[in-house]
Protein backbone atom coordinates (compact mmCIF):
# COMPACT_ATOMS: atom_id res chain seq x y z
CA UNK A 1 16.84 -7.09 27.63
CA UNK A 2 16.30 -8.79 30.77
CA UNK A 3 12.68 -6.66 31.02
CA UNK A 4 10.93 -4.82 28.60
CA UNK A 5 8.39 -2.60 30.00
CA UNK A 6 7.22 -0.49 26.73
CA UNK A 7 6.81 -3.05 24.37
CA UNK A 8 6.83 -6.52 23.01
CA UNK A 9 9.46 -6.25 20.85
CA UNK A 10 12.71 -8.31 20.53
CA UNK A 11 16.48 -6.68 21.04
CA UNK A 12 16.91 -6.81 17.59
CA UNK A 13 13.76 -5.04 16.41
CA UNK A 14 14.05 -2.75 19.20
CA UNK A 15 17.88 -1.79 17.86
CA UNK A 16 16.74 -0.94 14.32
CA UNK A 17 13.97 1.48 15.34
CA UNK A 18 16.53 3.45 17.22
CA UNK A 19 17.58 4.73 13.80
CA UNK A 20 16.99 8.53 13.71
CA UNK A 21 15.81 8.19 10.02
CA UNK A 22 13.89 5.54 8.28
CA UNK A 23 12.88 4.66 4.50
CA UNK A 24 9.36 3.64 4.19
CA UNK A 25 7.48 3.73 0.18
CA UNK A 26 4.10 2.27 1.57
CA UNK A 27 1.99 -0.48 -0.60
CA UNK A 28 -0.93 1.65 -2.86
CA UNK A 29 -3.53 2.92 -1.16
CA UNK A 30 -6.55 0.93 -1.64
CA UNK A 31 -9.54 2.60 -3.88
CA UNK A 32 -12.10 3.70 -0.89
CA UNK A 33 -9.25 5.59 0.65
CA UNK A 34 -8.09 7.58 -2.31
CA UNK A 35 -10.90 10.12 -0.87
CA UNK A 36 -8.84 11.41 1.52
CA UNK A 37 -5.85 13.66 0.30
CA UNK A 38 -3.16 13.12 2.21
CA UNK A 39 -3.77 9.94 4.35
CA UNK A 40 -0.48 8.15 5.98
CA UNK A 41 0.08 4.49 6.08
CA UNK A 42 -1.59 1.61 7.60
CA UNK A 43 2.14 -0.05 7.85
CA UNK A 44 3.99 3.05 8.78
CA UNK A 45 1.77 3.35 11.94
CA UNK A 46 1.89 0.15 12.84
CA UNK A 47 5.77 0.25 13.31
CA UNK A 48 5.13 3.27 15.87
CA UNK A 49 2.37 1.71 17.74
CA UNK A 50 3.99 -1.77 18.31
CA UNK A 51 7.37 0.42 19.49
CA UNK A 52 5.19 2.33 21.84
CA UNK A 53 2.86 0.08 23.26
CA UNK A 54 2.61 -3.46 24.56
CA UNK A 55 -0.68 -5.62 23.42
CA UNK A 56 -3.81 -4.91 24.55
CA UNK A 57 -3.59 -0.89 25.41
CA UNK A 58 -4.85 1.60 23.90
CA UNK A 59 -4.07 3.99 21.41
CA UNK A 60 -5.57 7.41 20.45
CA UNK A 61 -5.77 9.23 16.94
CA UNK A 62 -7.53 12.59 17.51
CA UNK A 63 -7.37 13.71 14.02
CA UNK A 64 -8.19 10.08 12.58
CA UNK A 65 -9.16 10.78 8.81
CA UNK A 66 -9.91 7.46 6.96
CA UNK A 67 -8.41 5.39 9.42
CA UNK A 68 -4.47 3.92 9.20
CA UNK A 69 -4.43 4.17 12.99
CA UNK A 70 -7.41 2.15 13.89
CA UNK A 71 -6.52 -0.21 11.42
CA UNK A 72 -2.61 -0.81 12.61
CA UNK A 73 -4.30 -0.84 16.16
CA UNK A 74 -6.67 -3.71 14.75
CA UNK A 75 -3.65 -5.22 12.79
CA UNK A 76 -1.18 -5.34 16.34
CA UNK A 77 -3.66 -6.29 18.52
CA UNK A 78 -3.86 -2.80 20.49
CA UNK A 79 -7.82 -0.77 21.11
CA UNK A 80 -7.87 2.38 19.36
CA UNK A 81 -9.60 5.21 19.77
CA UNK A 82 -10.20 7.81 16.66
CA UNK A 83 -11.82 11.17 16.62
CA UNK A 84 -12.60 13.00 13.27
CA UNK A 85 -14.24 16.14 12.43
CA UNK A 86 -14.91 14.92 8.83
CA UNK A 87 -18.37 12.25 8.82
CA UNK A 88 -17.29 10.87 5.54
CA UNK A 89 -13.72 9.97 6.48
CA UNK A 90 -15.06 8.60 10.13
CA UNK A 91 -17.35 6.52 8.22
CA UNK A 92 -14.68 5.54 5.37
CA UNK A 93 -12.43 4.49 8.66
CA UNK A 94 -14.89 2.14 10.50
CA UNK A 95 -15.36 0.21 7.37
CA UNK A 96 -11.96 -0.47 7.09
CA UNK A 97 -11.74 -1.28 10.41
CA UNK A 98 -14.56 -3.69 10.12
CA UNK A 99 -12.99 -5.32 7.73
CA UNK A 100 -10.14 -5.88 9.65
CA UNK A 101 -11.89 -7.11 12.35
CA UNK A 102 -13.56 -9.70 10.14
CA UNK A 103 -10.82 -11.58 9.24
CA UNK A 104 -10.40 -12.01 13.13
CA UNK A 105 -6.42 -12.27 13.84
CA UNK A 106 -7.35 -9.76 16.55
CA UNK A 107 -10.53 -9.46 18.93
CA UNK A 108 -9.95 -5.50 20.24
CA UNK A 109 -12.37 -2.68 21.01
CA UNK A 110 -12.17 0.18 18.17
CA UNK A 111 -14.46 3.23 18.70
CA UNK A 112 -15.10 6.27 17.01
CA UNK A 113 -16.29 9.58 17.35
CA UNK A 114 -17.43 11.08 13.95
CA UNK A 115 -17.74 14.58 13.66
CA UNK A 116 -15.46 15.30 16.63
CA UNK A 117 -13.35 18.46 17.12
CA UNK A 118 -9.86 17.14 18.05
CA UNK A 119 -9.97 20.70 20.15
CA UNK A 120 -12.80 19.55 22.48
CA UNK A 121 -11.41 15.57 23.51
CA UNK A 122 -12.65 16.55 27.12
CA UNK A 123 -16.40 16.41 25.92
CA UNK A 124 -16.66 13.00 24.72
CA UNK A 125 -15.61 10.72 27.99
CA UNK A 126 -12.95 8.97 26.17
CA UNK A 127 -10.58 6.26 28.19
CA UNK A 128 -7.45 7.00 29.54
CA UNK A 129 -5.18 6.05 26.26
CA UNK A 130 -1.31 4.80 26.16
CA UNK A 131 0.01 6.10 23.44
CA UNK A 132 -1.30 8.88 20.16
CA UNK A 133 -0.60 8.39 17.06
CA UNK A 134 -1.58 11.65 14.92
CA UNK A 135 -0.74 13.68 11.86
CA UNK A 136 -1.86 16.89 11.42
CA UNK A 137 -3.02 18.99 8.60
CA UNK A 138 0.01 20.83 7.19
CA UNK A 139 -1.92 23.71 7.58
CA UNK A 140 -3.46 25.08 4.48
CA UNK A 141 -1.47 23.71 1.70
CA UNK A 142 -4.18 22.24 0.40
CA UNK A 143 -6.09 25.23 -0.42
CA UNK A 144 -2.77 27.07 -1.52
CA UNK A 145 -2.33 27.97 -5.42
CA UNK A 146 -0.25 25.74 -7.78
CA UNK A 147 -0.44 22.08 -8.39
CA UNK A 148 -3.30 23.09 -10.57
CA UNK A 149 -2.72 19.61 -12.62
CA UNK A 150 -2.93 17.64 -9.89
CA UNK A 151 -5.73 18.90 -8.01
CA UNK A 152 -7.74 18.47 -11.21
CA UNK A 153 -7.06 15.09 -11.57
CA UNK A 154 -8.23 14.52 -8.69
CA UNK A 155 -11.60 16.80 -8.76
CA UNK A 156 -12.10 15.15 -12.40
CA UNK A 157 -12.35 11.49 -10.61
CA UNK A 158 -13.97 13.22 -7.51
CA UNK A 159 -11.59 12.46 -5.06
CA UNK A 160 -11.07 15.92 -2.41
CA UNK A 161 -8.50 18.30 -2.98
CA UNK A 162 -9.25 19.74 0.83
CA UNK A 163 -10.17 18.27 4.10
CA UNK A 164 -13.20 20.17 4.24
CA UNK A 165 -15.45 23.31 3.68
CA UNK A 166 -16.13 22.91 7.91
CA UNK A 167 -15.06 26.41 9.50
CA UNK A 168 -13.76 24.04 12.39
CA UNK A 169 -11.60 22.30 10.20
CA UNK A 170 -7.94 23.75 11.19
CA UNK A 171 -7.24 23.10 8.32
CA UNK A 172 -9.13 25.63 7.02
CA UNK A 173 -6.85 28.15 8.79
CA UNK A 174 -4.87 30.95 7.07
CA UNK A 175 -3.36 32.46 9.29
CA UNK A 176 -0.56 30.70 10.44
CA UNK A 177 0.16 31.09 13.91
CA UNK A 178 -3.93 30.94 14.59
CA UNK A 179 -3.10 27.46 13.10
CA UNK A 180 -0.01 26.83 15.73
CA UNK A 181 -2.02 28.13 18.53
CA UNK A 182 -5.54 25.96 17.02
CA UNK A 183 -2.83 22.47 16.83
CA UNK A 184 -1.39 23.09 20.15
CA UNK A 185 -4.67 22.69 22.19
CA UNK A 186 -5.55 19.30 20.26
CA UNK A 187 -2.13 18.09 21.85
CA UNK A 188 -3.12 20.04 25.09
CA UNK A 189 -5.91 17.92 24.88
CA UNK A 190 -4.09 14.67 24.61
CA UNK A 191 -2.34 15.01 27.10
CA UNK A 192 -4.82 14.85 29.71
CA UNK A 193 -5.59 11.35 28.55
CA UNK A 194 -2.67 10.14 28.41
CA UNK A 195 -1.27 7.92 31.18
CA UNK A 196 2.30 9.03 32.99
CA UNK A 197 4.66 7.85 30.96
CA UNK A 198 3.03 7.72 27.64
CA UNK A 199 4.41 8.66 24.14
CA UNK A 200 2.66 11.01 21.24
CA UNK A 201 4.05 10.68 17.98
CA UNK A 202 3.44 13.63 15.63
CA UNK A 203 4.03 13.24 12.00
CA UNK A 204 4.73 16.59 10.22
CA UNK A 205 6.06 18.41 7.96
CA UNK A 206 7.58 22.00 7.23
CA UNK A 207 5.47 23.98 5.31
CA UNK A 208 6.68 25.79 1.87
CA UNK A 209 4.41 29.17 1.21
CA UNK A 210 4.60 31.89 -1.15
CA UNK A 211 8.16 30.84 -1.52
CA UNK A 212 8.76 30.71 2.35
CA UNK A 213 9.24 28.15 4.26
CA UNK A 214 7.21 28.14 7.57
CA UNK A 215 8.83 25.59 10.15
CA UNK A 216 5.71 23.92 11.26
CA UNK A 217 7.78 20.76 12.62
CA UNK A 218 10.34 23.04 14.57
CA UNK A 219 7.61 25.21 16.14
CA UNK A 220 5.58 21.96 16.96
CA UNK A 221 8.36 21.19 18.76
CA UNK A 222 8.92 24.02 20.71
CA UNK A 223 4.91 24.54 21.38
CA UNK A 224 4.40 21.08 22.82
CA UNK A 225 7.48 20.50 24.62
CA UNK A 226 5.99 23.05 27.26
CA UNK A 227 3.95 20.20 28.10
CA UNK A 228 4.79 17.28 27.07
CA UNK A 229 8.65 16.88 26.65
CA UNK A 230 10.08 16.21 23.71
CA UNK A 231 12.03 13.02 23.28
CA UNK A 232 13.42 12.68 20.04
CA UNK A 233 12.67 12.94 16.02
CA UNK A 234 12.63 10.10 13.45
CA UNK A 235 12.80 11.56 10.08
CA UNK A 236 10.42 9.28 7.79
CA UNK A 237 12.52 9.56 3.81
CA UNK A 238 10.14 8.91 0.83
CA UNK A 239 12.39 7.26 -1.73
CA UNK A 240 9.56 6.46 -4.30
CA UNK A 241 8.55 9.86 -5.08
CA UNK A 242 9.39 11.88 -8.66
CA UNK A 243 11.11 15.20 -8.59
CA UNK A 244 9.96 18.00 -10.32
CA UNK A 245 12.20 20.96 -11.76
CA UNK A 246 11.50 23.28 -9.17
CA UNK A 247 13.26 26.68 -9.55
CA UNK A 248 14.83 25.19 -11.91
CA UNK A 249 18.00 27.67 -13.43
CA UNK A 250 16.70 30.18 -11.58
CA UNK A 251 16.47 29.74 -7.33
CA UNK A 252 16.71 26.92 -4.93
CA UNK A 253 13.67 25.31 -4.28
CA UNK A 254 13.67 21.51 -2.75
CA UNK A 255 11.88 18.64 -3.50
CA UNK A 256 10.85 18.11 0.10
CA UNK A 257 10.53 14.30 0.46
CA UNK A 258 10.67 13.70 4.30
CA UNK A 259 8.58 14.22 7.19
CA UNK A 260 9.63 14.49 11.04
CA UNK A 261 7.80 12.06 13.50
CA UNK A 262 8.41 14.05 16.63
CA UNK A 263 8.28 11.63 19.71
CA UNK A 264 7.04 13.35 23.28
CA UNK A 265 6.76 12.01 26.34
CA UNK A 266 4.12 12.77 29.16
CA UNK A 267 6.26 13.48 32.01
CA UNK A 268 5.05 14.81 35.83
């Protein structure tokens, strides 16, 4: 490349993230961060946010939970911005971020806004960002019936089985296009601090229900491409993960063990 303008990233590197798919079985999740139910990795987002952006900008998380943005921001040198409803995951992420920031590889400005409502980013005077990183709750699966076994594992060493008990938490929604509609302002937000130009990277997942599947990636799609215009998908594969003998003899039912990351682009 005789000029990169999105990133600092070499040919090579550059090349391999073009891949439409991607194997990634993350390192354990350390113990503070157990808390949170279904938190993505520190490592996965740092491969997105050092495609996306160049050192030194910024990148928002508007649904931040304990933190893996902010702390791949703090890792690759970039300022992040995080905004969570929940006060116990925004406080659970600024630790690790200040931990991060001890070790010093990286001076950068990290700031937080605990118990924010993703829905409402025009109230809190946050800077123009370059790029948002974000994954949503897959709407209510955590409050659905079944995995009785695990969720009591995890209530017996009182670690949450749900995001919240906060009626603001959309999460919390059961009716599913409420949920849609509730999603598609947070990213209606975004985009008005976005810079022209700038990528948002959703990582999501269809949703299995009542023994329907509800295609919460596909609609995402659809719902923010009005807006913002969809670019591409990388579909993230999760090797490490057991299968379970779902349906088994009787009906199809998948192990699903992928998630899209749905890249859009803000574009006047």
């Amino acid at each position: 490349m005789k000029k990169n303008n999105l990133n600092a990233l070499d040919s090579k590197t550059w090349l391999k993230f073009q891949k439409s798919w991607f194997i990634h079985n993350p390192p354990p999740r350390q113990k503070d961060v157990l808390t949170h139910p279904a938190k993505f990795p520190e490592t996965l987002a740092q491969e997105f946010i050092e495609f996306f952006t160049k050192p030194g900008e910024t990148v928002l998380d508007p649904m931040v939970g304990t933190g893996s943005t902010l702390v791949a921001c703090v890792r690759s040198g970039r300022h992040g911005v995080g905004v969570e409803l929940n006060k116990r995951y925004a406080a659970l992420a600024m630790k690790a971020v200040s931990k991060e920031l001890a070790q010093g590889q990286n001076l950068v400005d990290v700031s937080m806004v605990s118990g924010g409502d993703a829905r409402k980013l025009h109230e809190y005077e946050l800077p123009p960002c370059d790029y948002c990183l974000t994954s949503p709750p897959y709407w209510d699966m955590l409050r659905m019936k079944g995995a009785a076994t695990q969720k009591k594992r995890r209530a017996d060493k009182d670690l949450d089985v749900a995001y919240s008990d906060d009626p603001a938490d959309v999460g919390n929604i059961t009716d599913y296009d409420q949920f849609l509609t509730s999603l598609t302002e947070v990213y209606r937000q975004v985009y008005g601090l976005l810079r022209d130009k700038a990528y948002l990277t959703i990582i999501v997942k269809n949703v299995k229900k009542k023994g329907k599947i509800y295609p919460l990636a596909w609609d995402l799609g659809r719902e923010v491409g009005k807006f913002f215009t969809l670019k591409d998908e990388k579909i993230w594969c999760q090797a490490d993960q057991k299968l379970a003998p779902y349906g088994l003899g009787n009906a199809w039912v998948s192990n699903t063990l992928h998630h899209y990351c749905l890249n859009f682009r803000k574009e006047e």
